[in-house]
Protein backbone atom coordinates (compact mmCIF):
# COMPACT_ATOMS: atom_id res chain seq x y z
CA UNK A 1 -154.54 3.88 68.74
CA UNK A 2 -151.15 3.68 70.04
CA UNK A 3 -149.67 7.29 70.74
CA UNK A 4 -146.74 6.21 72.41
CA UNK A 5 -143.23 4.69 71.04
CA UNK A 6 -140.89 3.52 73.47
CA UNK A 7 -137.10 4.59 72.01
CA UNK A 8 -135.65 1.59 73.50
CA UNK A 9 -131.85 3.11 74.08
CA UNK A 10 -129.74 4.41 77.07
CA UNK A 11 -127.49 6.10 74.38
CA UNK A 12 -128.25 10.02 74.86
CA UNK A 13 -127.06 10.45 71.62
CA UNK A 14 -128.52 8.13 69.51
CA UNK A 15 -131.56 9.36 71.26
CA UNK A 16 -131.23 12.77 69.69
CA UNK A 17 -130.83 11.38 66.36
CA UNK A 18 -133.89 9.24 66.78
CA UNK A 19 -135.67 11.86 68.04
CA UNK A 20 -134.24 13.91 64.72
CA UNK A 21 -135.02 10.82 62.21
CA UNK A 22 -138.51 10.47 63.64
CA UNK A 23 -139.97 13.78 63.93
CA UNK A 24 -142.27 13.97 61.75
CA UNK A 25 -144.31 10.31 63.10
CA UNK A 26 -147.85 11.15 64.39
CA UNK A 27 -146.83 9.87 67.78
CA UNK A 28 -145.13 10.75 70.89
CA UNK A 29 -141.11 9.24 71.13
CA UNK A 30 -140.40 8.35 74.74
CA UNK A 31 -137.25 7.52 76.52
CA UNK A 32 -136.40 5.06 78.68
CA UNK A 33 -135.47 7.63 81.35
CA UNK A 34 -138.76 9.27 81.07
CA UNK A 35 -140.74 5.58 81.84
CA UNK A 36 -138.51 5.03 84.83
CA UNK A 37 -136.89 2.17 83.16
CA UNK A 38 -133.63 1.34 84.49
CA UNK A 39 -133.48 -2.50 83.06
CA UNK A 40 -130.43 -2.97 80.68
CA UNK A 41 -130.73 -5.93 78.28
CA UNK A 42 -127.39 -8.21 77.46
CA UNK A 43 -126.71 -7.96 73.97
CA UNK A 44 -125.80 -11.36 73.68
CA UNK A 45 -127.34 -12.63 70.24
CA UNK A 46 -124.90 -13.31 67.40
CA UNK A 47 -126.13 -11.09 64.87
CA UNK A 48 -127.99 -7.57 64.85
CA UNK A 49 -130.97 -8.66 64.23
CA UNK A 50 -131.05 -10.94 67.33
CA UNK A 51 -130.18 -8.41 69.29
CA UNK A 52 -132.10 -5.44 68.68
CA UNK A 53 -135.22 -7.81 68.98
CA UNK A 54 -134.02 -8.98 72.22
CA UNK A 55 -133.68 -5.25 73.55
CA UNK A 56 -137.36 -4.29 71.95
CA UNK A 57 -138.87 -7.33 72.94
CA UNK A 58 -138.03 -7.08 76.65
CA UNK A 59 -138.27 -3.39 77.16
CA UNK A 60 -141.69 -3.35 75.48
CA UNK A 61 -143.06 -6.61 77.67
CA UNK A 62 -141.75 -4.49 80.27
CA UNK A 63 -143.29 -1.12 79.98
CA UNK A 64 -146.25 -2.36 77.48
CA UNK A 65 -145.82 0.28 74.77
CA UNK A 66 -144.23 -0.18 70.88
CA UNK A 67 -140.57 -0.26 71.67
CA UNK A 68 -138.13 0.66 68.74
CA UNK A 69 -134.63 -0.66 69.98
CA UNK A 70 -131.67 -0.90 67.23
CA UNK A 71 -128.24 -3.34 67.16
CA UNK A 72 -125.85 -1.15 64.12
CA UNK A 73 -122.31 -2.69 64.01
CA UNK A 74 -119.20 -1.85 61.90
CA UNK A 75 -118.44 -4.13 59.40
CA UNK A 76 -114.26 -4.31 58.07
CA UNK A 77 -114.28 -6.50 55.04
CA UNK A 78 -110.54 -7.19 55.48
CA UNK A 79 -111.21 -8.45 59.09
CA UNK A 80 -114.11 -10.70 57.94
CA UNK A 81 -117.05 -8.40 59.14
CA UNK A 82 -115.66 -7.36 62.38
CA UNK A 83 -116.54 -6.17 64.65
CA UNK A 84 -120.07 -6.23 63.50
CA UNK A 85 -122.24 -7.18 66.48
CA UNK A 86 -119.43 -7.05 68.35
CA UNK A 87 -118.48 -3.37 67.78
CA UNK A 88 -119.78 -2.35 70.91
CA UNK A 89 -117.40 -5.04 73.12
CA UNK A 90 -114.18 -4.98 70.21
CA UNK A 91 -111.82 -3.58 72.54
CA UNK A 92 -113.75 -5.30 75.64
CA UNK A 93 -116.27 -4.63 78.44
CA UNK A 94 -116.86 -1.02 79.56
CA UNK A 95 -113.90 0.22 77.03
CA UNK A 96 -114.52 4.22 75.63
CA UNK A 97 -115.27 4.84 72.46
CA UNK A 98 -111.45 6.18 71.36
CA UNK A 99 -110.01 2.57 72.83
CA UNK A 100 -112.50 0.44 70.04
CA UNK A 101 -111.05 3.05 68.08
CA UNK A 102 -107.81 2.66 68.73
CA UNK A 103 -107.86 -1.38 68.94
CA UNK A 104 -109.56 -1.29 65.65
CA UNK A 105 -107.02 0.83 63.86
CA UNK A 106 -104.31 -1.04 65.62
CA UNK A 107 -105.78 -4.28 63.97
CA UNK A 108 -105.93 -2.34 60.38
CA UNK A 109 -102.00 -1.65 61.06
CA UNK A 110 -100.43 -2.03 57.46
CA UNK A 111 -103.73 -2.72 55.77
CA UNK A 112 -103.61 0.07 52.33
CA UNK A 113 -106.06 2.72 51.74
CA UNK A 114 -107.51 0.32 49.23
CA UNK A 115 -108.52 -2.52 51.31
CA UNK A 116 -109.89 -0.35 54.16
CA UNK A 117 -113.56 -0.83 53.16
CA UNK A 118 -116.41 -1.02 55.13
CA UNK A 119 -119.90 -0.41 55.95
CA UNK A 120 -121.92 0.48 59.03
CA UNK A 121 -125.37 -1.49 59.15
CA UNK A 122 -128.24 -1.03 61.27
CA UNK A 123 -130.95 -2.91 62.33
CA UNK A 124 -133.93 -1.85 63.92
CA UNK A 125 -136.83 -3.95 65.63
CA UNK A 126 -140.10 -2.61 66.64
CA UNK A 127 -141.67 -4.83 69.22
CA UNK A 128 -145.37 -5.24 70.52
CA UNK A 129 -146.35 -5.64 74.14
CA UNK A 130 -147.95 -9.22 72.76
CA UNK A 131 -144.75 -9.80 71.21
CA UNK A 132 -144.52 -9.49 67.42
CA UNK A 133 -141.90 -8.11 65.82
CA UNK A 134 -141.12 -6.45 62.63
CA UNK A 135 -137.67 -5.32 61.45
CA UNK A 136 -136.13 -3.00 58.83
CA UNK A 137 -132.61 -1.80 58.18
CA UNK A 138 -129.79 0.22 56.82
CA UNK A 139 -126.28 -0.03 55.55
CA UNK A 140 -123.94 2.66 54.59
CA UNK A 141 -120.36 2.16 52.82
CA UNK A 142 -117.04 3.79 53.62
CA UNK A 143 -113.63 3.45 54.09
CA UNK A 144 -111.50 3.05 57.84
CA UNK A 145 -108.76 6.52 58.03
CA UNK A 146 -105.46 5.78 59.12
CA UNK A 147 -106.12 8.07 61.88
CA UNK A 148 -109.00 9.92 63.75
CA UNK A 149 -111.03 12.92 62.39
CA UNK A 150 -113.94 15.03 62.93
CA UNK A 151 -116.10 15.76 66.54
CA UNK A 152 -119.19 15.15 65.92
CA UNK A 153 -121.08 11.81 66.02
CA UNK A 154 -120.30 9.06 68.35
CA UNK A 155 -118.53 5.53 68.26
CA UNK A 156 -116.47 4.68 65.06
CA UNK A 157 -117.84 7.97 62.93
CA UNK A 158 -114.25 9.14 63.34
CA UNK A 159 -112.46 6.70 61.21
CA UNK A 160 -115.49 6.52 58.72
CA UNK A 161 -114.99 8.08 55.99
CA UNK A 162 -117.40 8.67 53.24
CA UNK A 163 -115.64 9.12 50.23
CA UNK A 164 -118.54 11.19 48.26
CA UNK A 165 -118.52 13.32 50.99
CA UNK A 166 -114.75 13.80 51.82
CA UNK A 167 -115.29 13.57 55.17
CA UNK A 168 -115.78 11.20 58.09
CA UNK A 169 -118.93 10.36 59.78
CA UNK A 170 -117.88 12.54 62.19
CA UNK A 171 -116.90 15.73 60.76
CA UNK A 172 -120.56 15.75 59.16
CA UNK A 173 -124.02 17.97 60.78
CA UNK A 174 -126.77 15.94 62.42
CA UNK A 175 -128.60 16.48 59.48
CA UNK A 176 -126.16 15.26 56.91
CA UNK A 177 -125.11 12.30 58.80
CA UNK A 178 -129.20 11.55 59.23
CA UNK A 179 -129.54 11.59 55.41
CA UNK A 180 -126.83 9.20 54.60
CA UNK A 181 -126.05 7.31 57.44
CA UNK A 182 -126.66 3.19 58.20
CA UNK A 183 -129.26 4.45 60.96
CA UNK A 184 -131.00 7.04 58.83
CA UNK A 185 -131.61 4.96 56.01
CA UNK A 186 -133.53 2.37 58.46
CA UNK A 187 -135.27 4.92 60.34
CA UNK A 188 -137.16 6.16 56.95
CA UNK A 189 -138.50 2.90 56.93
CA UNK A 190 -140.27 2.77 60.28
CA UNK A 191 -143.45 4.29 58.93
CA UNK A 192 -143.46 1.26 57.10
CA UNK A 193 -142.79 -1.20 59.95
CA UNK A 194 -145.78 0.68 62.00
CA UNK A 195 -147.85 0.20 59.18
CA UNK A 196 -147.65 -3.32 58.80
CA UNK A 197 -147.91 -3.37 62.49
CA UNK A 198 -151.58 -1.59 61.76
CA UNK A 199 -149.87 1.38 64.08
């Protein structure tokens, strides 16, 4: 019986959510940290999908537990899907999250309220020690603000903007965003993924 899943992230905060969205598993959600695993995986596959299975299959050869690792992008339908798995690197290597910001409002420059749809996706893989995979994911819709708003969250959730809501991603609780978000609707379908997994 496995009573260990690895949360394969170095993102504290995504970490919390996880730890949030999977509470109520029968099974104990580990960091990376905690293992002593310092390896970082390129994210170099052109979808999602390619590369959350790269980042669980490698970090669970590695410390031979289930590894849950996730790829979520933002995808602009007036820029073609950017940045989608790209949303990490938009505004290049090692930027902060207010310059992807800023680069992606900068490319939305003129673009009316109307056309500023969107929708955060998310895809997670859990991974095997042997190597099988399963996947599940999430999607969420929203418009892209003209401007910044809210404190909470982390990456684009400031310029999301759920219009049922009336609020950004990032003006919302933990527990709100958990319900509706790209990443929350995914993790309610781990339990799922385990299953099949015979976890």
């Amino acid at each position: 019986m496995v009573n260990k899943l690895l949360l394969a992230t170095n993102n504290d905060a995504k970490v919390r959510e996880y730890r949030r969205l999977l509470q109520s598993l029968p099974i104990e959600l580990v960091t990376l940290a905690e293992q002593g695993i310092t390896t970082v995986v390129s994210e170099v596959g052109e979808s999602l999908e390619e590369n959350a299975r790269l980042k669980a299959v490698a970090l669970s050869a590695e410390s031979r537990l289930v590894a849950l690792a996730d790829d979520s992008g933002l995808e602009v339908d007036v820029l073609g899907g950017e940045p989608g798995c790209l949303s990490a690197r938009y505004a290049g290597e090692g930027a902060a999250d207010k310059d992807r910001i800023d680069y992606l409002l900068a490319r939305l420059g003129g673009v009316p309220w109307e056309k500023r749809t969107a929708q955060f996706r998310c895809v997670i893989a859990i991974a095997m020690p042997e190597g099988r995979v399963e996947f599940c994911s999430g999607e969420c819709q929203g418009i892209i603000t003209l401007e910044p708003r809210g404190e909470e969250g982390f990456g684009y959730d400031p310029v999301f903007y759920l219009p049922e809501l009336d609020k950004t991603m990032a003006e919302l609780s933990l527990e709100t965003k958990n319900r509706v978000s790209h990443r929350g609707q995914a993790a309610r379908k781990v339990p799922l993924v385990l299953a099949r997994l015979g976890i």
